[in-house]
Protein backbone atom coordinates (compact mmCIF):
# COMPACT_ATOMS: atom_id res chain seq x y z
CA UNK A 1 0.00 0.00 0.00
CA UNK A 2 1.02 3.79 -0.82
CA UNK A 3 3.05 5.27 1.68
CA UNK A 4 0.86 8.27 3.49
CA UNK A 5 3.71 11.46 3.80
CA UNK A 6 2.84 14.77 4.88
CA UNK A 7 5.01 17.02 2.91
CA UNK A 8 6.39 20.72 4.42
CA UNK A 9 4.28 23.89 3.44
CA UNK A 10 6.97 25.43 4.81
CA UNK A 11 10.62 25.28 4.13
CA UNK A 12 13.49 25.91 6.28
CA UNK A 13 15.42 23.91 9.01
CA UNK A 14 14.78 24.33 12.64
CA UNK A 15 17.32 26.00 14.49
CA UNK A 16 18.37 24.92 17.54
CA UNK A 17 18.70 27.08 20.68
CA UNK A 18 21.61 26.18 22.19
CA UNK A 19 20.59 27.40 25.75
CA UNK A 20 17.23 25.63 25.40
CA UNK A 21 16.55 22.62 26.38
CA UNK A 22 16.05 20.99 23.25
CA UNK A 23 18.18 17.18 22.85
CA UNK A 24 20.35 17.83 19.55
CA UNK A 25 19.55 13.99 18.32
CA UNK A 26 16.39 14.92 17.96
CA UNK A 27 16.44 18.37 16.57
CA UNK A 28 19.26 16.57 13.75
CA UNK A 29 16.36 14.42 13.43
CA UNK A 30 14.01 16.87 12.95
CA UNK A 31 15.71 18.60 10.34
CA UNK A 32 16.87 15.38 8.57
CA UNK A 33 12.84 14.74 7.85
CA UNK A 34 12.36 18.23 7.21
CA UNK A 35 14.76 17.85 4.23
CA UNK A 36 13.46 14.54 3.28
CA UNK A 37 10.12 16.42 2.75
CA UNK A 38 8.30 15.26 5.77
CA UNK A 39 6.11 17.70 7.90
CA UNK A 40 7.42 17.33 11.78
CA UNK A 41 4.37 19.16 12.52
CA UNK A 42 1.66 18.95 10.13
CA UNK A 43 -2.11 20.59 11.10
CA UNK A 44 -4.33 17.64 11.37
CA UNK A 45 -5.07 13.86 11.28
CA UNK A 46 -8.40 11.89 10.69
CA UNK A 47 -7.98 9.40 13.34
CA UNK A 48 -11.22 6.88 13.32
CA UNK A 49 -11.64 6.47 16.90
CA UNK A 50 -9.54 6.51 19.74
CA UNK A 51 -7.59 3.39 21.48
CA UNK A 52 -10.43 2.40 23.91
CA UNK A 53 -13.03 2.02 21.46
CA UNK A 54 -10.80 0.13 18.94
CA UNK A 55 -9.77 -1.92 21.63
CA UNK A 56 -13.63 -2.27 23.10
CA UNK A 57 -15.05 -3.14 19.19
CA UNK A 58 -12.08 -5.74 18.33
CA UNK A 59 -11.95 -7.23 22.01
CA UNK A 60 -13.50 -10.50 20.19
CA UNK A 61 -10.94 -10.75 17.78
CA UNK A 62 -8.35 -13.21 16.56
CA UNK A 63 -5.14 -14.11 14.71
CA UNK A 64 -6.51 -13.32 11.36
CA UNK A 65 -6.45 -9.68 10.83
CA UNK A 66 -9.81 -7.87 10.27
CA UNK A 67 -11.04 -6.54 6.74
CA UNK A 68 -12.10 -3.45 8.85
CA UNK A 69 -8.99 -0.65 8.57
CA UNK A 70 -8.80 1.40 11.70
CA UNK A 71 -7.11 5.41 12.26
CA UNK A 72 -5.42 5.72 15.33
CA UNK A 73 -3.09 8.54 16.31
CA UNK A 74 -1.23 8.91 19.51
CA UNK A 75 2.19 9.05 21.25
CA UNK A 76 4.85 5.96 21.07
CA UNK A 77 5.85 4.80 24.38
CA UNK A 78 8.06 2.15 23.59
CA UNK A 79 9.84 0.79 20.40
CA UNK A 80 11.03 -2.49 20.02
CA UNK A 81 12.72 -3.27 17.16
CA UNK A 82 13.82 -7.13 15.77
CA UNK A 83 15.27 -5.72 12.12
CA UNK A 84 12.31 -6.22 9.49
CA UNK A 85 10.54 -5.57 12.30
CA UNK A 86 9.00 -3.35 14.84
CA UNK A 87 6.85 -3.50 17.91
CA UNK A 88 5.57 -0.45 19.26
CA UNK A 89 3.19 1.14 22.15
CA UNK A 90 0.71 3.50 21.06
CA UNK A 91 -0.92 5.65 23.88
CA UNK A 92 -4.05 8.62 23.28
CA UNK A 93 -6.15 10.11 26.11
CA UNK A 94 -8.22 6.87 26.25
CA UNK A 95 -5.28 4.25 26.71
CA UNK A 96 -2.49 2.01 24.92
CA UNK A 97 -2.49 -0.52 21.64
CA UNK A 98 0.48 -2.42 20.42
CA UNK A 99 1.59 -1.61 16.78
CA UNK A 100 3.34 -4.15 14.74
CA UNK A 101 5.21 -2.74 11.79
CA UNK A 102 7.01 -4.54 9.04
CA UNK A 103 9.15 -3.21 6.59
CA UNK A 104 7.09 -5.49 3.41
CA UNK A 105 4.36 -3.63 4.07
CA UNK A 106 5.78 0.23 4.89
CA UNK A 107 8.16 0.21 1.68
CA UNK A 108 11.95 0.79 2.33
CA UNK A 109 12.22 4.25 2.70
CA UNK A 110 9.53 4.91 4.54
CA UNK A 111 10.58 1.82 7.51
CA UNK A 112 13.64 3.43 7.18
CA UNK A 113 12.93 6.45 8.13
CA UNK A 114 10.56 5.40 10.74
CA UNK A 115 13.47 3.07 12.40
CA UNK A 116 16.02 6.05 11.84
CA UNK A 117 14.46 9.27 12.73
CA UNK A 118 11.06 8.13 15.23
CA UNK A 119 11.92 7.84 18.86
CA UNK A 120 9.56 7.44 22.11
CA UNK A 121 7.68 10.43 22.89
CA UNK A 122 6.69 11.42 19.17
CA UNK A 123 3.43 11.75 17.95
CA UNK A 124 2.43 9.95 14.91
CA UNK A 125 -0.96 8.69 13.02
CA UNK A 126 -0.93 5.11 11.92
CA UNK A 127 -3.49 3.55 9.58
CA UNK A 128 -3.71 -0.55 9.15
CA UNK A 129 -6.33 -3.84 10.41
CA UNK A 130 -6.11 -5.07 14.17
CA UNK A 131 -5.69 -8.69 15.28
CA UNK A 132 -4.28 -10.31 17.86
CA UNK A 133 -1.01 -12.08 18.11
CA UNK A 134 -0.19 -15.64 18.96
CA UNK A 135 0.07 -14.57 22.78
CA UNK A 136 -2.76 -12.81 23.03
CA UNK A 137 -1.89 -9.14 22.31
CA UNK A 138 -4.59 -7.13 20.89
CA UNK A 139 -2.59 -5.15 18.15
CA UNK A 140 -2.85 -2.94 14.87
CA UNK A 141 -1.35 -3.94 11.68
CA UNK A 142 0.25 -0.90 10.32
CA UNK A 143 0.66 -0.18 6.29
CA UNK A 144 0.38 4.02 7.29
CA UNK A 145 2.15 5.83 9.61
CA UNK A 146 2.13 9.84 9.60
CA UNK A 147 4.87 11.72 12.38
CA UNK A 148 2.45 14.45 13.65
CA UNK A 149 4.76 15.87 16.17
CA UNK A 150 8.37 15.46 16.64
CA UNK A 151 9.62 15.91 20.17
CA UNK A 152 12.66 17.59 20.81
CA UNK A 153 12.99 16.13 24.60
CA UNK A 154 13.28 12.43 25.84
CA UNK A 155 10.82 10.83 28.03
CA UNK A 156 12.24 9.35 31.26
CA UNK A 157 14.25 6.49 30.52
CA UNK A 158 11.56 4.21 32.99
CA UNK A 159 8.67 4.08 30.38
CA UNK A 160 5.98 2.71 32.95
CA UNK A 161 6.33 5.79 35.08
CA UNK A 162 7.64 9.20 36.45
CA UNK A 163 8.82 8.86 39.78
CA UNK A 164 10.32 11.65 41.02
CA UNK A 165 8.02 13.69 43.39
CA UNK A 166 8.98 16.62 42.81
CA UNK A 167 9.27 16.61 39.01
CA UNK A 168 6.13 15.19 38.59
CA UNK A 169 4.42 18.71 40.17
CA UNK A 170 6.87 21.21 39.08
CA UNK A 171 6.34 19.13 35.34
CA UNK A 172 2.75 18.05 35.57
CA UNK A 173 2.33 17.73 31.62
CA UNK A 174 5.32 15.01 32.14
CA UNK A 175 3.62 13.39 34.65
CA UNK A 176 0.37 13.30 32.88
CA UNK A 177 2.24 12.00 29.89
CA UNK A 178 3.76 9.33 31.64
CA UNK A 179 1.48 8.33 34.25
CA UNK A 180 -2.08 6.94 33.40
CA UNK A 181 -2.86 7.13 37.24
CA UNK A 182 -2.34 10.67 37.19
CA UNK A 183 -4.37 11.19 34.55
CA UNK A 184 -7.35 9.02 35.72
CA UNK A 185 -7.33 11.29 39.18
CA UNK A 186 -7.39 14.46 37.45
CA UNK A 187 -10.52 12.73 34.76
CA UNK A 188 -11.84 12.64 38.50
CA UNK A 189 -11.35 15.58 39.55
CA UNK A 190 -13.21 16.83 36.54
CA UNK A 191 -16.01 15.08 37.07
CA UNK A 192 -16.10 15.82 40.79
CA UNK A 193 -16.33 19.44 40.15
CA UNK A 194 -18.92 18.79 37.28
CA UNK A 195 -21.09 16.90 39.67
CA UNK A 196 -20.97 19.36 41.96
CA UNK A 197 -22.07 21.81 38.91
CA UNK A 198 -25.15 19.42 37.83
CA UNK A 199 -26.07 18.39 41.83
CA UNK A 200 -26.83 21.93 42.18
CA UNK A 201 -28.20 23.19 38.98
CA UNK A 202 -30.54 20.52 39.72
CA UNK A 203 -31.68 21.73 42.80
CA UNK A 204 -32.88 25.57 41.03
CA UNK A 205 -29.08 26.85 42.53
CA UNK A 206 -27.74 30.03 40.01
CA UNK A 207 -24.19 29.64 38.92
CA UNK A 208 -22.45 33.05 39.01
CA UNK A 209 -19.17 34.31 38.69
CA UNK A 210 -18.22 36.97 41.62
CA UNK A 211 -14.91 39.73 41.41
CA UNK A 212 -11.55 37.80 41.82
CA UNK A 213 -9.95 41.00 41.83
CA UNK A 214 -11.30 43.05 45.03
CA UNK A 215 -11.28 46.11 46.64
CA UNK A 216 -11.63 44.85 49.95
CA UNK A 217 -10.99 41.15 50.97
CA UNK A 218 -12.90 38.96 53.41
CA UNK A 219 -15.39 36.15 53.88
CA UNK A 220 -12.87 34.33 55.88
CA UNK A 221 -9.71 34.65 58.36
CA UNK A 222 -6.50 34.76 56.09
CA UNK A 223 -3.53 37.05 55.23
CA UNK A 224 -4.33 37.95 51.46
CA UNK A 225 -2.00 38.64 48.31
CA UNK A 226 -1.82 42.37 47.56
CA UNK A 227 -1.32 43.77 44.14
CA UNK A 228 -1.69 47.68 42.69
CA UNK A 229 -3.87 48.42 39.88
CA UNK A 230 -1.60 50.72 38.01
CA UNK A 231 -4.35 52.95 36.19
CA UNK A 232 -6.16 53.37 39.21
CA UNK A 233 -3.98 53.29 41.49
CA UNK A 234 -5.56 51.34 43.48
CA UNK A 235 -4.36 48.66 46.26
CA UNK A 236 -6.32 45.42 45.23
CA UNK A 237 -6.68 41.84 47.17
CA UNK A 238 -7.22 38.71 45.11
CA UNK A 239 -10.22 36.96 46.76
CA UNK A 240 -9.94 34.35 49.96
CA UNK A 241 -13.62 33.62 49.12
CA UNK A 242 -16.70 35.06 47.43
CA UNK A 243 -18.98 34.65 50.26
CA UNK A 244 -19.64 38.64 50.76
CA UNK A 245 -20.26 38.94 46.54
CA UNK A 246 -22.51 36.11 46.87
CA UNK A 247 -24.27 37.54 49.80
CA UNK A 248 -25.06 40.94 48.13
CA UNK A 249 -26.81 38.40 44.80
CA UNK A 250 -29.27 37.01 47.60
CA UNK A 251 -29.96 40.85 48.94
CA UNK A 252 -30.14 41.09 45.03
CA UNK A 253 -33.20 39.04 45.17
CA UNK A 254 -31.70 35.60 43.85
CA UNK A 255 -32.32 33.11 46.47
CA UNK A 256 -30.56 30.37 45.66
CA UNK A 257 -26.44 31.22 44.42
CA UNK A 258 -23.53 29.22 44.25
CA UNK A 259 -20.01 29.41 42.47
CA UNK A 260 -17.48 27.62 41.63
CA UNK A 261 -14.34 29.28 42.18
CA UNK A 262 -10.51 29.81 42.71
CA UNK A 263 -9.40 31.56 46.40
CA UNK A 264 -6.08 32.43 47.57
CA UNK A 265 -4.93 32.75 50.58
CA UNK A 266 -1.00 33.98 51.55
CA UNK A 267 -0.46 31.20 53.96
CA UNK A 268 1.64 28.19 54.57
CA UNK A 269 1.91 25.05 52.56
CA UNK A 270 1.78 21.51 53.58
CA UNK A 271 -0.22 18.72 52.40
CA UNK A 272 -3.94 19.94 52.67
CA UNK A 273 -3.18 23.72 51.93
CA UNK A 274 -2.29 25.73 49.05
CA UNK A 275 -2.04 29.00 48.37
CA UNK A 276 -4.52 28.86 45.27
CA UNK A 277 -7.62 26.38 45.96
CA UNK A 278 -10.32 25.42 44.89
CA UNK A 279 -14.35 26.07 46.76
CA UNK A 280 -17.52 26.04 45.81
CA UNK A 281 -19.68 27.97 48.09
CA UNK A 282 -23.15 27.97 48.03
CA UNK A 283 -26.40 30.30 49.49
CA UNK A 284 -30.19 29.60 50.09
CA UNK A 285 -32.49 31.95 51.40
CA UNK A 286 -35.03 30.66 54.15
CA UNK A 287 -32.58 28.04 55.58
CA UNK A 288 -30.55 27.67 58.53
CA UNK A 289 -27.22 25.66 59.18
CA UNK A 290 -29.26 22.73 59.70
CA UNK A 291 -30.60 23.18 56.04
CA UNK A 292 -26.94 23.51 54.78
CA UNK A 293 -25.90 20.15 56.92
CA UNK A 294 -28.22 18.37 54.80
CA UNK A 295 -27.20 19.61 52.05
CA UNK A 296 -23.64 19.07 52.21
CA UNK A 297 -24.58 15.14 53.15
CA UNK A 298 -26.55 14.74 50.66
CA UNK A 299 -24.23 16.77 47.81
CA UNK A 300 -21.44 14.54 49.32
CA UNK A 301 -22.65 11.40 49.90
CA UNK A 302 -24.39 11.45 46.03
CA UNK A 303 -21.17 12.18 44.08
CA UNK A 304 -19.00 9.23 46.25
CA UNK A 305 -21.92 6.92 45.37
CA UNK A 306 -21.38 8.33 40.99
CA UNK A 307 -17.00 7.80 41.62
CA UNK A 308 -17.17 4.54 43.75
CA UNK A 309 -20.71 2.98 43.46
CA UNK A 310 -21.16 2.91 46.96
CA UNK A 311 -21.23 5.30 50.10
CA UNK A 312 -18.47 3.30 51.47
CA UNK A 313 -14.32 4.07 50.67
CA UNK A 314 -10.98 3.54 51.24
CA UNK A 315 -8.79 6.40 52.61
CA UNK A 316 -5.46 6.23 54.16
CA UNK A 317 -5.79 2.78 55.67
CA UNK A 318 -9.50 3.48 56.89
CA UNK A 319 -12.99 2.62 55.78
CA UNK A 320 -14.99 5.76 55.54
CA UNK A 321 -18.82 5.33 55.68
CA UNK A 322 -20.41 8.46 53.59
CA UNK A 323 -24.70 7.04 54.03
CA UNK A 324 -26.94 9.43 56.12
CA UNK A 325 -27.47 10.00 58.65
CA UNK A 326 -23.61 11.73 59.51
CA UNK A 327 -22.98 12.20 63.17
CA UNK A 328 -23.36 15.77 64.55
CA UNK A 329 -21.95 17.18 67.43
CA UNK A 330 -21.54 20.62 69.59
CA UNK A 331 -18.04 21.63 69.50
CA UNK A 332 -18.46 21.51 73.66
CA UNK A 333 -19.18 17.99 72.87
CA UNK A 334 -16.47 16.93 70.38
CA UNK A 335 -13.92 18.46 73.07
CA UNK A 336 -15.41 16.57 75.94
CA UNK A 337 -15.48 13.03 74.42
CA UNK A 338 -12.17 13.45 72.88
CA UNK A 339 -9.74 15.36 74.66
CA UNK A 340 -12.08 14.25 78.33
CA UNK A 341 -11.97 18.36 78.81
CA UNK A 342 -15.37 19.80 80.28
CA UNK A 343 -14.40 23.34 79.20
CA UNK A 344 -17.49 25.46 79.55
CA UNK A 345 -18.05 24.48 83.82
CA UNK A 346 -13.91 24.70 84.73
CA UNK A 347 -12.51 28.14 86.15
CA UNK A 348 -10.10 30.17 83.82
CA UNK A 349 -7.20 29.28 85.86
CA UNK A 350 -7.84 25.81 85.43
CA UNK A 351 -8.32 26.22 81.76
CA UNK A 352 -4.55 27.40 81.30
CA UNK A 353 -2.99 25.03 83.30
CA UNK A 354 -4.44 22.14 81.54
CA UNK A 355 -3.44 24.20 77.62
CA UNK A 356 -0.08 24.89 79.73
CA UNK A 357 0.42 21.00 80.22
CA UNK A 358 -0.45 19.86 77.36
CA UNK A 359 1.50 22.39 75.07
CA UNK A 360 -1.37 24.00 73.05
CA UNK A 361 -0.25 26.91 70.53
CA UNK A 362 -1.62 30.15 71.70
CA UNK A 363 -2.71 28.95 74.58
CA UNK A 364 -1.29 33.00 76.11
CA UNK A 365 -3.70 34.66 74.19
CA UNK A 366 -7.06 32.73 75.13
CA UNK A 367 -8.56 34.74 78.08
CA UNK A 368 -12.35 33.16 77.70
CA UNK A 369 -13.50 30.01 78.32
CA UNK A 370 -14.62 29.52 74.70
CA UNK A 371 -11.38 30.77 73.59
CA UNK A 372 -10.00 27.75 75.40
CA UNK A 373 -12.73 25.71 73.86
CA UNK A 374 -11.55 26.31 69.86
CA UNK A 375 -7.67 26.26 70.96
CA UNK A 376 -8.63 22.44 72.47
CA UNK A 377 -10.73 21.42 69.67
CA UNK A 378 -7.84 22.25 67.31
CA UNK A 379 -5.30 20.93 69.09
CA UNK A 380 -7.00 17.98 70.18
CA UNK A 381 -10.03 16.57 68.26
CA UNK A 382 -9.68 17.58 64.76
CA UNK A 383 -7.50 14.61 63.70
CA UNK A 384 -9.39 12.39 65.63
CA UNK A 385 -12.80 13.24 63.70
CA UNK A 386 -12.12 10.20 61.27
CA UNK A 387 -15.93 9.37 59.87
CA UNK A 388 -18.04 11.98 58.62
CA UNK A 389 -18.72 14.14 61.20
CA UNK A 390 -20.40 17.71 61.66
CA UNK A 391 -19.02 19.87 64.43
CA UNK A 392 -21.31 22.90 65.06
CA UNK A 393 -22.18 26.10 67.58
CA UNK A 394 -18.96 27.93 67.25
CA UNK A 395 -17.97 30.96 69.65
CA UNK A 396 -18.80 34.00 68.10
CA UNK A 397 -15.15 35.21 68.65
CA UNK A 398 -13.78 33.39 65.96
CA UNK A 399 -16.79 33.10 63.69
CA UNK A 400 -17.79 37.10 62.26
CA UNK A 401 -20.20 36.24 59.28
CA UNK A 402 -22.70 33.68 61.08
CA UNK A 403 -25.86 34.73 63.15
CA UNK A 404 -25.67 34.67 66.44
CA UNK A 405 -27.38 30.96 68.42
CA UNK A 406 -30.66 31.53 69.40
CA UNK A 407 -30.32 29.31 72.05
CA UNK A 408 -26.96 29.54 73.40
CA UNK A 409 -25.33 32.87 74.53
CA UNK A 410 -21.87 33.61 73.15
CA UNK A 411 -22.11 30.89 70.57
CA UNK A 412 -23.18 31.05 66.74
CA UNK A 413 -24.75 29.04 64.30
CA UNK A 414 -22.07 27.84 62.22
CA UNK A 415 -20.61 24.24 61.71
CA UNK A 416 -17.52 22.36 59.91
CA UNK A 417 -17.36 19.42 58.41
CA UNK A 418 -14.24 16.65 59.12
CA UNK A 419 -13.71 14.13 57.17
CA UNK A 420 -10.17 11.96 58.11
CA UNK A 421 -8.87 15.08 60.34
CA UNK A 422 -9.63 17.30 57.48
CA UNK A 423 -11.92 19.76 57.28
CA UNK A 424 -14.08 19.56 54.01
CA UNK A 425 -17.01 22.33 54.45
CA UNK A 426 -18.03 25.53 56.84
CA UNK A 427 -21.55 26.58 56.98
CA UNK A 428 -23.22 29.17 58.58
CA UNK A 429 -27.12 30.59 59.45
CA UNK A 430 -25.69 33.96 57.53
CA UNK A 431 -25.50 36.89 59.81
CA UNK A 432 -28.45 39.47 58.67
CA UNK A 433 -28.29 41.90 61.43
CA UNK A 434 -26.64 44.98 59.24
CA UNK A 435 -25.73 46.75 62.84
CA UNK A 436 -24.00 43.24 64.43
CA UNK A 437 -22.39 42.35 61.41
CA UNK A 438 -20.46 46.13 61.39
CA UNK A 439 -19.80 45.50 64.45
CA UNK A 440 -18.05 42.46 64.69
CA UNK A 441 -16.31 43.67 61.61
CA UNK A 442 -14.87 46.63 62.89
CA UNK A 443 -13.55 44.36 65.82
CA UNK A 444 -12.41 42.47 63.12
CA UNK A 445 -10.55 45.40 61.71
CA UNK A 446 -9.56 46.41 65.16
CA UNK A 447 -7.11 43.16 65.49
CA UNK A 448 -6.24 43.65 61.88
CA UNK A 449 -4.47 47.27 62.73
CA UNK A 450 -2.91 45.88 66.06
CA UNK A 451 -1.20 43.17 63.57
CA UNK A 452 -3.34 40.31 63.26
CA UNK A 453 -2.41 39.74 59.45
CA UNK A 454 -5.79 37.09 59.05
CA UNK A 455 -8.22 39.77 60.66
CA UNK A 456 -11.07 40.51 57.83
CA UNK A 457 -11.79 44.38 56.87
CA UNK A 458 -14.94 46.75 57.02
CA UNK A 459 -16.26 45.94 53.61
CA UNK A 460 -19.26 49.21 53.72
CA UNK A 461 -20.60 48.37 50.64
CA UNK A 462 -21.05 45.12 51.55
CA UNK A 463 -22.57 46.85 54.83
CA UNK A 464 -24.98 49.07 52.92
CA UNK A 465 -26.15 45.69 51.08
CA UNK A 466 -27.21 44.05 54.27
CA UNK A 467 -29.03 47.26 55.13
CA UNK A 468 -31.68 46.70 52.04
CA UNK A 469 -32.48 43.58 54.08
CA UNK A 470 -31.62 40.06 52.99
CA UNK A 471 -33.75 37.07 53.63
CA UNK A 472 -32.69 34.52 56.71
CA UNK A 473 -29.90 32.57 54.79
CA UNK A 474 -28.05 29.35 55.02
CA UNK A 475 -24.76 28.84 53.17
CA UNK A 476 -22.32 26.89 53.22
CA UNK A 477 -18.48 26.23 51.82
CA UNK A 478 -16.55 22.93 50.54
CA UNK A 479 -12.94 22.96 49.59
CA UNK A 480 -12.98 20.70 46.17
CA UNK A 481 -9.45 19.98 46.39
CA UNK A 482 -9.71 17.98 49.90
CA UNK A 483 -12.93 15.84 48.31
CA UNK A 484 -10.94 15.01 45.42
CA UNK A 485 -8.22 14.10 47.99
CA UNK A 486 -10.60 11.78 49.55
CA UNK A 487 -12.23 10.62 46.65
CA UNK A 488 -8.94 9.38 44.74
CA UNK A 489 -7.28 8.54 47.69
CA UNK A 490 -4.00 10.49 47.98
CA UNK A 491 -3.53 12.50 51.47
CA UNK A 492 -1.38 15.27 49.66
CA UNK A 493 -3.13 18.37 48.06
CA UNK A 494 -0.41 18.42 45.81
CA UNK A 495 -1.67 15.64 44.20
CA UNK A 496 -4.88 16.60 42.97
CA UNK A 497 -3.90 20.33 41.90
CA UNK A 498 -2.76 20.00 38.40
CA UNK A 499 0.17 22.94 38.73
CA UNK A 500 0.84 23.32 42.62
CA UNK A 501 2.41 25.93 44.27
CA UNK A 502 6.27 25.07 44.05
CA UNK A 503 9.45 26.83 45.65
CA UNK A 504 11.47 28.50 42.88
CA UNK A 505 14.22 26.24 41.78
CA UNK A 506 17.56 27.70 43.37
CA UNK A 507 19.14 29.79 40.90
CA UNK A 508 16.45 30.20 38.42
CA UNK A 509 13.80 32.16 40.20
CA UNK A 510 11.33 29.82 38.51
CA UNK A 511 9.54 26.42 39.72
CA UNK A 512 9.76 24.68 36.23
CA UNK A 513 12.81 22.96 34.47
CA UNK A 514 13.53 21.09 31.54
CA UNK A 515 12.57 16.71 32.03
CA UNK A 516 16.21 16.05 30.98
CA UNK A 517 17.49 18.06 33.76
């Protein structure tokens, strides 16, 4: 059969950069097609179908080659070559497909050049019949191949895998390239954050996109980035959350928000934060905290059912059990069955000696009894909160934006969620009261001038928008990067960010580097 060659549109050798980082085989190989006439990088390919459903119609075949002539176009992993013959791993988005190649049926020249000038990592299309060899391979018969992409860099001599931590998140196209694990958690991820998207919709909830970019910053504790908007001159804050936008859409009259969106926060890094993250926070007028607990379940337990097909995973060594009903608990509670600390009935005095013994960070600024209360329930009942479990009625010290218990003095309506030690959502019954809610923030604001770099600001617009009234509101907050975490299993946040946040390589000033270094 005729040979299938793309030939150059445009002529000209490519030149190589000699501080790039660019292998000079390949580039000579590059230019050695380029003056044989060959395209390195031609436009487009007609591919038939992809690996997985060439490999799901022919899973029924044998020996004898099909009549049926397949497309396929992909990258080669691996190349085996046995002289008048070549063996050859084909991978696309979908998976991988042996390709047997013999030089009968390519033509000299063009097995030639294939053996010569095609190494691992290059893109090519291939055209022939699929069958299966005598051990069982499911494989394509090639007569066609097209390069569609020379690459100037070699893939990591270990074809089944990258290994290296830290090049596979400083080089995340490498790692997707070479690892089909990597890929399948981020195909989750997707659909994790689409499911989220459709769970809502579902439910009458408005998608809508809120300022990144904002005058003031707040809707949560944290030190924000600060950058200067040249024509205005104008200090800016890119957003640690949207909740005060969001807020002003259901004064707006739209009572049932949510979006989907990026925060950052100036902060440390370890494995559950990073600086940029990923939230979806959502608002409904005429509910309560208790609405927003159910919702959460629900929204939660649904999409581990659609990734796993059951309520029930594995995480870290542990069986998590995601079916209703999730246990809920006071934060008095959680402190007292797990730390064995009655906090709210023991004298102040007390209070310190016990955070003194036990080591407790900032256990010299706590001077309340409920201040004591969220420095024990950090320190000592987070990472024991293993199953689902809702912790709620915070101390209205540490919790500005939620309405104030209408049972308990001191306390607010506000809960988190821990799943494994982490904390997955934070919900509140939204704070209404225009006058409270200036209040606490200019306390707020207060710490923030005495040096308190997570203190939120007055926001006065935001102010003035609570003054036109807004309906009794539940909402509530879930980091999508931890529930990805949980849902593909890896316990470092790092691993389900496509392009973490990386220290700058020393030297270069810049977190990225070339695979071959």
């Amino acid at each position: 059969m005729a040979v299938c060659v793309h030939r150059s549109d445009r002529p000209g050798m490519i030149q190589q950069n000699e501080n790039g980082p660019f292998d000079p085989g390949r580039i000579e190989k590059a230019e050695t097609l380029l003056t044989r006439g060959t395209a390195c990088y031609p436009y487009t390919f007609d591919r038939t179908e992809t690996v997985a459903s060439a490999r799901a119609r022919f899973d029924g075949i044998g020996h004898d080659p099909s009549a049926e002539r397949l497309r396929l176009a992909g990258r080669l992993y691996t190349i085996r070559n046995h002289g008048r013959t070549v063996f050859a791993d084909l991978g696309d988005e979908t998976g991988r497909i042996q390709l047997y190649l013999r030089k009968m049926d390519l033509g000299d020249e063009t097995f030639a050049l294939f053996v010569d000038l095609v190494d691992r990592g290059d893109f090519v299309g291939v055209e022939g019949r699929p069958f299966r060899t005598k051990v069982g391979e499911l494989s394509l018969w090639v007569d066609e191949i097209v390069v569609l992409c020379k690459a100037l860099i070699d893939l990591p001599e270990k074809f089944h895998g990258l290994k290296d931590t830290e090049k596979r998140y400083r080089q995340r196209y490498l790692d997707l390239a070479m690892n089909e694990q990597v890929r399948e958690t981020f195909r989750t991820r997707s659909l994790v954050i689409s499911g989220v998207r459709t769970y809502l919709s579902d439910r009458g909830f408005l998608e809508f996109e809120t300022p990144t970019l904002q005058p003031v910053y707040g809707g949560a504790n944290a030190r924000p980035f600060t950058t200067l908007h040249h024509y205005l001159d104008q200090t800016l804050f890119l957003r640690i959350a949207p909740e005060l936008y969001l807020k002003r859409l259901v004064v707006g009259g739209f009572e049932r928000v949510f979006e989907i969106s990026k925060n950052f926060r100036n902060e440390d890094i370890d494995s559950s934060h990073n600086p940029e993250f990923t939230m979806v926070e959502a608002y409904e007028a005429y509910r309560d905290y208790n609405g927003m607990m159910d919702l959460t379940e629900d929204l939660i337990s649904t999409l581990v059912r659609e990734v796993h097909g059951s309520t029930t995973l594995e995480f870290g060594g542990k069986t998590l059990e995601f079916a209703a009903p999730w246990r809920r608990m006071t934060m008095e509670e959680a402190v007292r069955e797990h730390a064995g600390i009655d906090t709210l009935s023991l004298p102040l005095d007390d209070l310190a000696r016990i955070a003194d013994e036990r080591g407790i960070p900032g256990r010299e600024k706590a001077t309340t009894p409920r201040e004591h209360l969220v420095l024990f329930f950090e320190a000592l009942v987070e990472d024991r909160l293993i199953q689902p479990t809702f912790v709620h009625d915070f101390p209205i010290e540490n919790s500005p934006l939620a309405k104030r218990h209408r049972e308990k003095e001191g306390f607010t309506e506000r809960f988190e969620l821990f799943i494994d030690g982490m904390e997955i959502a934070n919900g509140f019954s939204e704070l209404n009261d225009p006058r409270d809610q200036l209040d606490r923030l200019r306390a707020q604001d207060r710490r923030r001038l005495e040096g308190d770099l997570e203190a939120q600001m007055v926001d006065m617009d935001f102010i003035t928008a609570l003054g036109l009234g807004m309906p009794p509101t539940g909402g509530v907050g879930i980091g999508l990067d931890r529930l990805v975490m949980l849902l593909t299993g890896h316990t470092s946040i790092k691993e389900v960010i496509l392009f973490p946040q990386m220290k700058p390589l020393r030297g270069t000033g810049t977190p990225g580097t070339a695979p071959g270094e």
